[in-house]
PDB file of N, CA and C in Angstrom:
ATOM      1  N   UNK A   1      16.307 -16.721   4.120  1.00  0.00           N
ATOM      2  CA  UNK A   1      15.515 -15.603   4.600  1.00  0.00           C
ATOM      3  C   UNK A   1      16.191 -14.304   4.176  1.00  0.00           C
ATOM      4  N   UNK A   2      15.331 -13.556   3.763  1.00  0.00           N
ATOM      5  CA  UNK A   2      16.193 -11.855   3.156  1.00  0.00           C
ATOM      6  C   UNK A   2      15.567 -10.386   4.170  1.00  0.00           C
ATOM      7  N   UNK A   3      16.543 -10.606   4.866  1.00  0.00           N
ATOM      8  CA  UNK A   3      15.943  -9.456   5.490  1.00  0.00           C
ATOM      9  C   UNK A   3      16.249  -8.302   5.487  1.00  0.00           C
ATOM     10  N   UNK A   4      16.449  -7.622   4.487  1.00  0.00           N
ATOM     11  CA  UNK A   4      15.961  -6.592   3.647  1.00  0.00           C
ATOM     12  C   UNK A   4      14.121  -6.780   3.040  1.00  0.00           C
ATOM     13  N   UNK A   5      13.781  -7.492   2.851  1.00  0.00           N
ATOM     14  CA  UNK A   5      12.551  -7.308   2.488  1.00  0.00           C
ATOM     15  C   UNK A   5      11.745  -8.134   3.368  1.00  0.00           C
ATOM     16  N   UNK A   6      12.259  -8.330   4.444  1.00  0.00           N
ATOM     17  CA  UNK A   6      11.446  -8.145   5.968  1.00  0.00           C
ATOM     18  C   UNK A   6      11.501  -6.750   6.340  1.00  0.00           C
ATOM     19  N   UNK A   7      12.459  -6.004   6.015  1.00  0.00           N
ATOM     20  CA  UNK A   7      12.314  -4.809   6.669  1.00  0.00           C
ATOM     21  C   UNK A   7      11.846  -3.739   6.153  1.00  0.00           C
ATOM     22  N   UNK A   8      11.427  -4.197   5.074  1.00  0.00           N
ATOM     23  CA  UNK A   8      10.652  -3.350   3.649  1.00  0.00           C
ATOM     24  C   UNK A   8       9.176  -4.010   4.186  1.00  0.00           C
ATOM     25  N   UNK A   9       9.057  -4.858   4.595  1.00  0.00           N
ATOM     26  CA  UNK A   9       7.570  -5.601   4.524  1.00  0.00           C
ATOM     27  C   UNK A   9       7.309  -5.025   5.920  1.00  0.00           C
ATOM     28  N   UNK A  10       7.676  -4.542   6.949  1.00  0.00           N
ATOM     29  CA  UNK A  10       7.803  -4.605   8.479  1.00  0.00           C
ATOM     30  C   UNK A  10       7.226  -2.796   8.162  1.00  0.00           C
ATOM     31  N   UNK A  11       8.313  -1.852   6.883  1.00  0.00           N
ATOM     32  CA  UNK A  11       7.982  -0.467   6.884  1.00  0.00           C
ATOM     33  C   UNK A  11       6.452  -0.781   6.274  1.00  0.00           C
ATOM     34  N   UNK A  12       5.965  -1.112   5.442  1.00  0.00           N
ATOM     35  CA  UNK A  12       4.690  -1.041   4.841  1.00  0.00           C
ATOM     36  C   UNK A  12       3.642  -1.797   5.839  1.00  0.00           C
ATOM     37  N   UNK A  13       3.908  -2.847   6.350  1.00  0.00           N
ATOM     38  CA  UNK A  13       2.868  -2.484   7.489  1.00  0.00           C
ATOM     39  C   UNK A  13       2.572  -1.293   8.610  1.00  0.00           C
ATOM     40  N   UNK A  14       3.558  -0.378   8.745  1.00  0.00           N
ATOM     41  CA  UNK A  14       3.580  -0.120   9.846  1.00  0.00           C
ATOM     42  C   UNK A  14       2.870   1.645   9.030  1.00  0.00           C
ATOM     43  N   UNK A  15       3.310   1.565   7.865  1.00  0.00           N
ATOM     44  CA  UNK A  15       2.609   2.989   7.288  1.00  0.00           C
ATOM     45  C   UNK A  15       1.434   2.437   7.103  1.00  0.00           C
ATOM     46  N   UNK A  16       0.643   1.215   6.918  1.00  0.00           N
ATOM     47  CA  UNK A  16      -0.302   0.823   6.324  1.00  0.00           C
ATOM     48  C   UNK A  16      -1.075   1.356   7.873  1.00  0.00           C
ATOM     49  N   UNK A  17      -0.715   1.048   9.443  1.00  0.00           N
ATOM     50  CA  UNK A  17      -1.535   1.203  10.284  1.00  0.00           C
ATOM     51  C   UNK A  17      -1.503   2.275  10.356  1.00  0.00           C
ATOM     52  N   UNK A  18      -1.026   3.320   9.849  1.00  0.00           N
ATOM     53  CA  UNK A  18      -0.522   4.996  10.724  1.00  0.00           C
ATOM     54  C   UNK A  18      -1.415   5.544   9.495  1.00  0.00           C
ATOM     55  N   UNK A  19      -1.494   4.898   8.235  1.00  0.00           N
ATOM     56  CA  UNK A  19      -2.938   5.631   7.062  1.00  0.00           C
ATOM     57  C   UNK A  19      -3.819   4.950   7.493  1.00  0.00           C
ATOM     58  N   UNK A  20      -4.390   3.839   7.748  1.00  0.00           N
ATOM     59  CA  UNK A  20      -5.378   3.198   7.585  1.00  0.00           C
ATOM     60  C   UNK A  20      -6.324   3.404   8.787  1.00  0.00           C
ATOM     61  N   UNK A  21      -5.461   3.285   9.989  1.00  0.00           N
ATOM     62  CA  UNK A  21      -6.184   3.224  11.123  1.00  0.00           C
ATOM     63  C   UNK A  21      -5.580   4.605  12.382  1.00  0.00           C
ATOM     64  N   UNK A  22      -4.477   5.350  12.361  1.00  0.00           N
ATOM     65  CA  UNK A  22      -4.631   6.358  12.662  1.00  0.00           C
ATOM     66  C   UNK A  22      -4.880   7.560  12.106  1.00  0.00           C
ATOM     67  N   UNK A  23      -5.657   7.442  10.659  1.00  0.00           N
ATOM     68  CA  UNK A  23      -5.452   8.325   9.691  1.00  0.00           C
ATOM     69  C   UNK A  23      -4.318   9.495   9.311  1.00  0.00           C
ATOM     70  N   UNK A  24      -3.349   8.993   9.104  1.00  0.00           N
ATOM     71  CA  UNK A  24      -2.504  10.140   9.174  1.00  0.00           C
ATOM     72  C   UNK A  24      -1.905   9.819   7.527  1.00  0.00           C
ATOM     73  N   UNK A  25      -3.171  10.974   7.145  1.00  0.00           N
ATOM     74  CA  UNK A  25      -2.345  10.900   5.020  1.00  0.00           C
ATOM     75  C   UNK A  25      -1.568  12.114   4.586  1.00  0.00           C
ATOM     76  N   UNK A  26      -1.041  12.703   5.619  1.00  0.00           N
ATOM     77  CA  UNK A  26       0.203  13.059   5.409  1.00  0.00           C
ATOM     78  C   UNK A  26       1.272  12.829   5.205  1.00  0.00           C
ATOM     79  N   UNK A  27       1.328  11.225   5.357  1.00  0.00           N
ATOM     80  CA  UNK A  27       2.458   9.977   4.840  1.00  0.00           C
ATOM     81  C   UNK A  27       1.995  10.123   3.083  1.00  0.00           C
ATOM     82  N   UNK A  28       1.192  10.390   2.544  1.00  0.00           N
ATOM     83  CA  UNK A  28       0.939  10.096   1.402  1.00  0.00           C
ATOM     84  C   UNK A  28       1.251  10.948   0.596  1.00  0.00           C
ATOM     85  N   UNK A  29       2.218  11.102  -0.492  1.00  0.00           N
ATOM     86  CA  UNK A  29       2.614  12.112  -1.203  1.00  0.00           C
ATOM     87  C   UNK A  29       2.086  12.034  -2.718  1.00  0.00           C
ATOM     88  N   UNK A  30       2.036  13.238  -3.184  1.00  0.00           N
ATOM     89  CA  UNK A  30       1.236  13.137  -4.435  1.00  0.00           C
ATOM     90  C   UNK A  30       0.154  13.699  -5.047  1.00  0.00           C
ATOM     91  N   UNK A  31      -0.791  14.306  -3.885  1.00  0.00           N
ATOM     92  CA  UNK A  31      -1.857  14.321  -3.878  1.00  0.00           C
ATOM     93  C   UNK A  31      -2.362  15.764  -3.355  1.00  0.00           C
ATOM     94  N   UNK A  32      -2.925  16.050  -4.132  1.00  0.00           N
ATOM     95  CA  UNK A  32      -3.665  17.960  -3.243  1.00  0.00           C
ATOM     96  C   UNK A  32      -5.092  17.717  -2.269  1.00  0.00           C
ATOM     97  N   UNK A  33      -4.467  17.795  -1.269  1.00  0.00           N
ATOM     98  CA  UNK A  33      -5.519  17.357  -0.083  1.00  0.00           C
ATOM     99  C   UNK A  33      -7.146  18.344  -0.451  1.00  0.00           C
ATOM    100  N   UNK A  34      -7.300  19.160  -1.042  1.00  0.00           N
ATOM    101  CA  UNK A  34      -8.073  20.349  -1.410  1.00  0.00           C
ATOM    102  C   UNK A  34      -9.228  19.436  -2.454  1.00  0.00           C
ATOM    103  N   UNK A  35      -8.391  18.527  -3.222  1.00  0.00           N
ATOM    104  CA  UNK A  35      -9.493  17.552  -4.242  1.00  0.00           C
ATOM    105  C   UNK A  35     -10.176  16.391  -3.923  1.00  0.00           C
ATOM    106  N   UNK A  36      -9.484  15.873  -2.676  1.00  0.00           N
ATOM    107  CA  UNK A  36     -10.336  14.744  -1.658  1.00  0.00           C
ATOM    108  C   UNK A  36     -11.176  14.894  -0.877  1.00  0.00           C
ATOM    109  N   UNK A  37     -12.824  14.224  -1.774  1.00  0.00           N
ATOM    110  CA  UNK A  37     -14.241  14.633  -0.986  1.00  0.00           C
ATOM    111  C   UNK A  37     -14.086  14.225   0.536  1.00  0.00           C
ATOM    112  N   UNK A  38     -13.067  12.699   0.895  1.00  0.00           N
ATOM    113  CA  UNK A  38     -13.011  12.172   2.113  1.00  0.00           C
ATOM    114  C   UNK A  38     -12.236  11.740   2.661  1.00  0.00           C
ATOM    115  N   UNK A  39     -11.294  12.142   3.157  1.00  0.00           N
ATOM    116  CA  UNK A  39      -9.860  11.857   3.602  1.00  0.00           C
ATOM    117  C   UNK A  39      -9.664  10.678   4.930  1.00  0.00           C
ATOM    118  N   UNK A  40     -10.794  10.621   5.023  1.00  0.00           N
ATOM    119  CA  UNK A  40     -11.013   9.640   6.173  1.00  0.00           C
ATOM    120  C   UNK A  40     -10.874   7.710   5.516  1.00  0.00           C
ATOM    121  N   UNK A  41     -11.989   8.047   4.205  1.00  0.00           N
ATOM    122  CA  UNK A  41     -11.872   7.083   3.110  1.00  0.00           C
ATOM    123  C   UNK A  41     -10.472   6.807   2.386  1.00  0.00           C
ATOM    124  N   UNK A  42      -9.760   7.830   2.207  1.00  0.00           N
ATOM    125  CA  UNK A  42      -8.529   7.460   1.425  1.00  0.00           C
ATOM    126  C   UNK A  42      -7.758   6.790   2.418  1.00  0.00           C
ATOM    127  N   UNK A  43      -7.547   7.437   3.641  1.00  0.00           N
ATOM    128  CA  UNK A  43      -6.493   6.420   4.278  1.00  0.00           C
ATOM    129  C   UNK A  43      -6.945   4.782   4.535  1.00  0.00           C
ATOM    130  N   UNK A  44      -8.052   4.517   4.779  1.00  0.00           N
ATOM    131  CA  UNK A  44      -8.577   3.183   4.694  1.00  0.00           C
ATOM    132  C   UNK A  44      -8.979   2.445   3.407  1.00  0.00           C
ATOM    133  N   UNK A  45      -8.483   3.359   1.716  1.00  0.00           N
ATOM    134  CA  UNK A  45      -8.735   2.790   0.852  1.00  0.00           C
ATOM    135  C   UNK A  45      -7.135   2.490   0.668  1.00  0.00           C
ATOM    136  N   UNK A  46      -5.970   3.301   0.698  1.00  0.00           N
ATOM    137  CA  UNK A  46      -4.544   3.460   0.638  1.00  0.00           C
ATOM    138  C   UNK A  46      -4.235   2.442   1.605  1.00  0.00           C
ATOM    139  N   UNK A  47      -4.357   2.552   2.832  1.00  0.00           N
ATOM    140  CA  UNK A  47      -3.480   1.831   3.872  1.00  0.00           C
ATOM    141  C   UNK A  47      -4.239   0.293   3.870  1.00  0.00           C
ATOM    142  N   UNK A  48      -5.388   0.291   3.601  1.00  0.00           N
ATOM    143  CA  UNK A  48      -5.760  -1.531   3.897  1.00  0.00           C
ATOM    144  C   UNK A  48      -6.043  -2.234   2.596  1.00  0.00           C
ATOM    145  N   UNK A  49      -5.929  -1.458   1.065  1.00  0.00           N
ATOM    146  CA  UNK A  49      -5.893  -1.992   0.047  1.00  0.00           C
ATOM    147  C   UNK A  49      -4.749  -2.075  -0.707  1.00  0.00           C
ATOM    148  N   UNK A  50      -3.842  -1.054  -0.277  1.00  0.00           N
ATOM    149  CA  UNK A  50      -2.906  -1.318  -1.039  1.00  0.00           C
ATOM    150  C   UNK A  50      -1.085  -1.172   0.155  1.00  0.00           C
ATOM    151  N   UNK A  51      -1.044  -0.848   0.827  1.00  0.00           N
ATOM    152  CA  UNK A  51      -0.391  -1.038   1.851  1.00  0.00           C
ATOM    153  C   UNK A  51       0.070  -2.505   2.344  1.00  0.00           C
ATOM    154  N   UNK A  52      -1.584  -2.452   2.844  1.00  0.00           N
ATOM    155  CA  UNK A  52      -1.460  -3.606   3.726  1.00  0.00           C
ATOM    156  C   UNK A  52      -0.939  -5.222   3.135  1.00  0.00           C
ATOM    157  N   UNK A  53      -1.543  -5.332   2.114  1.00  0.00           N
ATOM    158  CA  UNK A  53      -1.561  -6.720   1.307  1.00  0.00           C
ATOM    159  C   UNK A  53      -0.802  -6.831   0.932  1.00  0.00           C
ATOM    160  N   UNK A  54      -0.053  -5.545   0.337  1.00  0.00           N
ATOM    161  CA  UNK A  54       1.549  -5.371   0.121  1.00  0.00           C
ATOM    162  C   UNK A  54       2.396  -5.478   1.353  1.00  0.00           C
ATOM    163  N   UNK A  55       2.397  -5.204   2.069  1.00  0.00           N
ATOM    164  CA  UNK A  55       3.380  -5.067   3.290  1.00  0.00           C
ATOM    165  C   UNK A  55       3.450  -6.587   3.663  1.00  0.00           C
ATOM    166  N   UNK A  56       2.179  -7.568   3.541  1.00  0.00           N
ATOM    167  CA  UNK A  56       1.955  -9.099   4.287  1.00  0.00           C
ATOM    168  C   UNK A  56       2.643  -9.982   2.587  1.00  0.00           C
ATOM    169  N   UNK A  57       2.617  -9.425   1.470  1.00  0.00           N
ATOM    170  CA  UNK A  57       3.042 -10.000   0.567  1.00  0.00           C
ATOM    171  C   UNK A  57       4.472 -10.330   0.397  1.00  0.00           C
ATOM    172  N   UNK A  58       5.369  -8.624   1.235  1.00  0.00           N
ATOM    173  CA  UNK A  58       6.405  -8.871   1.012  1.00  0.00           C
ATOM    174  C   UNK A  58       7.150  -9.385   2.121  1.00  0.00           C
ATOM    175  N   UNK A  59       6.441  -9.313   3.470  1.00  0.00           N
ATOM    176  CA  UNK A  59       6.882 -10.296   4.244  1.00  0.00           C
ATOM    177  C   UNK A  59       6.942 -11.621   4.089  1.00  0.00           C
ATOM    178  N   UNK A  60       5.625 -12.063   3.845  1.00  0.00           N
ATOM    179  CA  UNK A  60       5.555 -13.618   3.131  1.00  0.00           C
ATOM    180  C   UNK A  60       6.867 -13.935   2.132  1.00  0.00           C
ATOM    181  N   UNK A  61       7.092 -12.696   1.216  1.00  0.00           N
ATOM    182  CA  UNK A  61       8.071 -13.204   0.574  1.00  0.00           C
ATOM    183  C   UNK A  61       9.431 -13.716   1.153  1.00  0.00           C
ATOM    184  N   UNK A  62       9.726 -13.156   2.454  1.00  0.00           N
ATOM    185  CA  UNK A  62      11.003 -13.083   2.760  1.00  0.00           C
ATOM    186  C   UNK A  62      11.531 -14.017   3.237  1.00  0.00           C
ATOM    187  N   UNK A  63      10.467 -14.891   3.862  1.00  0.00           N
ATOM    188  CA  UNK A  63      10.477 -15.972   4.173  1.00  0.00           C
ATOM    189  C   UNK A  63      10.981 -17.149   3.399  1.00  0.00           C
ATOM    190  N   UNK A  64      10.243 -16.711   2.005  1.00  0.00           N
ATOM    191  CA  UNK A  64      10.077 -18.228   1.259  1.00  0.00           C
ATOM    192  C   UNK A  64      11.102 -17.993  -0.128  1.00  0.00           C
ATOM    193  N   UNK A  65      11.610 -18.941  -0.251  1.00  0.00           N
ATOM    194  CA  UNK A  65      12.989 -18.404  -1.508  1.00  0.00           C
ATOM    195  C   UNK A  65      12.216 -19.264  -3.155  1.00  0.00           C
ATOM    196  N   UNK A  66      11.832 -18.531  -4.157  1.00  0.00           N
ATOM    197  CA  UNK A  66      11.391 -18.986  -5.148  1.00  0.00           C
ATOM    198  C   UNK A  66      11.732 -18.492  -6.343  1.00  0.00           C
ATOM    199  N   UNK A  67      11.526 -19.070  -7.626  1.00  0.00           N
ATOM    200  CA  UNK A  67      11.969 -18.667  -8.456  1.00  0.00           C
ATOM    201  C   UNK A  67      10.944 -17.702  -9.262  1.00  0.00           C
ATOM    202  N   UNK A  68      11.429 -16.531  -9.928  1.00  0.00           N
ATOM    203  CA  UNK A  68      10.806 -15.350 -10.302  1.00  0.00           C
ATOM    204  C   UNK A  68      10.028 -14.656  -8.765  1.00  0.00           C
ATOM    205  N   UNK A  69      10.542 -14.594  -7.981  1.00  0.00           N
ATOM    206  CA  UNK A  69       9.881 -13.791  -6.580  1.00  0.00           C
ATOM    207  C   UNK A  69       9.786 -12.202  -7.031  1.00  0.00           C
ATOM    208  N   UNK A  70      10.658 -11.780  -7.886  1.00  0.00           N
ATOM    209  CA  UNK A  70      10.785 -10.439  -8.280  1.00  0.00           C
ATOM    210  C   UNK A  70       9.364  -9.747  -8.919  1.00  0.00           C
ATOM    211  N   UNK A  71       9.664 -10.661  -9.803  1.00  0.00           N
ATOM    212  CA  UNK A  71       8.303 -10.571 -10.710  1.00  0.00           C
ATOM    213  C   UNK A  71       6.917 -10.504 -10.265  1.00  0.00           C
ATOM    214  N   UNK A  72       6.521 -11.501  -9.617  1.00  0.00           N
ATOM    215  CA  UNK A  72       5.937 -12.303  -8.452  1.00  0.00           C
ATOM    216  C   UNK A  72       4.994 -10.448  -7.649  1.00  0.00           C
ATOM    217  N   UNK A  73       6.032  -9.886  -7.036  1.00  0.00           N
ATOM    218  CA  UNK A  73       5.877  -8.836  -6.291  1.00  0.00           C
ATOM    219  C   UNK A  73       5.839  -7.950  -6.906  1.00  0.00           C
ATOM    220  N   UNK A  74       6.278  -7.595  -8.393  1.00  0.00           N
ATOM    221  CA  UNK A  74       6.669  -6.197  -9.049  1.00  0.00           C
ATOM    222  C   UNK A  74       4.708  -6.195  -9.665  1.00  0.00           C
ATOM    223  N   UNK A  75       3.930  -7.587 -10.076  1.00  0.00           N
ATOM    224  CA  UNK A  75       2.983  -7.711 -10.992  1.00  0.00           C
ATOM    225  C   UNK A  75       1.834  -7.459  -9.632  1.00  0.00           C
ATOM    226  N   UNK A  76       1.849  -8.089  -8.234  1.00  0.00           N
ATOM    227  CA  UNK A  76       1.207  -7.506  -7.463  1.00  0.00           C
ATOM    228  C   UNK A  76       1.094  -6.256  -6.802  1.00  0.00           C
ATOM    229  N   UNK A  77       2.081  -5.602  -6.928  1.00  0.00           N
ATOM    230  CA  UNK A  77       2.296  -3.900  -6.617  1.00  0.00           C
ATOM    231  C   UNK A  77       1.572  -3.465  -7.453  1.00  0.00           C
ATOM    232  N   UNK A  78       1.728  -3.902  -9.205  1.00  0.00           N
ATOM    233  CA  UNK A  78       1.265  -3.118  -9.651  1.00  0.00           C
ATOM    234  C   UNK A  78      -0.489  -3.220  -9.894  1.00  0.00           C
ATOM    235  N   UNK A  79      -0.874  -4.521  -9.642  1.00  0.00           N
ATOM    236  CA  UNK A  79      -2.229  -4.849  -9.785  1.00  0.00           C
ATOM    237  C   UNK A  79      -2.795  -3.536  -8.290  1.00  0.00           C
ATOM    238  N   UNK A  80      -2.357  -4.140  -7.412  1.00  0.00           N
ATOM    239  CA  UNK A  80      -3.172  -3.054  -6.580  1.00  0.00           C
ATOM    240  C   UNK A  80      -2.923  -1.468  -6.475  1.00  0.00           C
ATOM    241  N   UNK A  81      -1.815  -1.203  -7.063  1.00  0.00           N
ATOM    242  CA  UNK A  81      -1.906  -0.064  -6.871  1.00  0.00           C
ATOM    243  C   UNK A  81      -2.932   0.825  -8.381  1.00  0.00           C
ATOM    244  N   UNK A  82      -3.059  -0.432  -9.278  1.00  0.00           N
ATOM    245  CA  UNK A  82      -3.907   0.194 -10.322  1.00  0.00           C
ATOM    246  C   UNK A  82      -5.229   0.040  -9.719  1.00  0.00           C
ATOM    247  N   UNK A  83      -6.083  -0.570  -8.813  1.00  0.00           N
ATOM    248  CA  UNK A  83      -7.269  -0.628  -7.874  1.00  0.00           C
ATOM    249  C   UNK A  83      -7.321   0.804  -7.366  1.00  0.00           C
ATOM    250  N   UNK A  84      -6.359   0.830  -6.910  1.00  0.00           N
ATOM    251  CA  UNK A  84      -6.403   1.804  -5.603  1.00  0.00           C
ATOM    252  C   UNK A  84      -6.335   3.085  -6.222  1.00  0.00           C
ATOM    253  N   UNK A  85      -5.594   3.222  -7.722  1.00  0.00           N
ATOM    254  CA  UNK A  85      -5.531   4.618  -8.101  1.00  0.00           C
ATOM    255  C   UNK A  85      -6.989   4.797  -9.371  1.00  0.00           C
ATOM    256  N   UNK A  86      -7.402   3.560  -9.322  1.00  0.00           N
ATOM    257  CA  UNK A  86      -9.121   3.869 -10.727  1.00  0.00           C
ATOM    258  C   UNK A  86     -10.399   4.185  -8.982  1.00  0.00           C
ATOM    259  N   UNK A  87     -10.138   3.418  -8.231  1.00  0.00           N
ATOM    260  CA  UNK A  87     -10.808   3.604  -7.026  1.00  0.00           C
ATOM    261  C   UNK A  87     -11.046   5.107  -6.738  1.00  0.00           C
ATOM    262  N   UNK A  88      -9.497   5.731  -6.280  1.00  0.00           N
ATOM    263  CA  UNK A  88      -9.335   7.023  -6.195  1.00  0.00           C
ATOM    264  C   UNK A  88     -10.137   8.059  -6.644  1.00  0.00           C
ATOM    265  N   UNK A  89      -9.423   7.958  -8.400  1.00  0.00           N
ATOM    266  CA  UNK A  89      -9.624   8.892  -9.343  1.00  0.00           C
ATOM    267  C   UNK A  89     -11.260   8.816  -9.524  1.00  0.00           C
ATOM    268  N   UNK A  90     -11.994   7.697  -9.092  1.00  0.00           N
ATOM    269  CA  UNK A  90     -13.862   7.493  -9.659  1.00  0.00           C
ATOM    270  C   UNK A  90     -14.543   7.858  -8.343  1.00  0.00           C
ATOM    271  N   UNK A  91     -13.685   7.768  -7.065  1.00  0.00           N
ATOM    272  CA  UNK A  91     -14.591   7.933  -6.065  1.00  0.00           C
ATOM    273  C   UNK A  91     -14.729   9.228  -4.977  1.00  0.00           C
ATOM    274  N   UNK A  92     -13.278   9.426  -5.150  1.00  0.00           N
ATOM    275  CA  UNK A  92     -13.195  10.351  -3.905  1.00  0.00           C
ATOM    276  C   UNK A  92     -12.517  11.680  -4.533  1.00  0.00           C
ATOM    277  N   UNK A  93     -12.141  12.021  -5.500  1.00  0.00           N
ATOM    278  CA  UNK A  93     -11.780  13.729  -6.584  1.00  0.00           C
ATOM    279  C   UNK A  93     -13.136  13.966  -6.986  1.00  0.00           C
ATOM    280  N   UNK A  94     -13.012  15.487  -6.544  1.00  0.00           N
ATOM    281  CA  UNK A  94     -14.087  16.335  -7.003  1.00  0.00           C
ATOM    282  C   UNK A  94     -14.203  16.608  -8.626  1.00  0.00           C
TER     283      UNK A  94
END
């Protein structure tokens, strides 16, 4: 068990509920709040698409000891966070 990435998986759930479901995207850096048609939408597109699945991915991981786990997690970060940023950029910028 690695718990370091229980406690990496434990932080991303816990930002995933504070964007997703208390809306608070002031956790979210990056971004000029002035170009988002719906800020209500981003935290529930950020926190339950790409947060969340991440946060339960890397818990799952911590659990289970396998070979290439690195990889494993580096190719799912990046799959969703490329969702979440063509999502973004097509749906919710003026």
């Amino acid at each position: 068990m690695d718990y370091g990435l229980l406690v990496i998986g434990i932080a991303l759930l816990l930002v995933s509920y504070l964007v997703a479901v208390k809306k608070q995207t002031w956790l979210l850096a990056g971004f000029n709040e002035k170009m988002i048609k719906n800020k209500s939408l981003l935290g529930i597109v950020t926190g339950g698409i790409f947060f969340l699945p991440l946060g339960l991915l890397v818990v799952v991981n911590s659990f289970i000891d396998y070979p290439y786990e690195l990889t494993v997690l580096i190719i799912a970060m990046l799959i969703l966070l490329t969702i979440v940023y063509v999502f973004i950029n097509r749906r919710l910028l003026d």
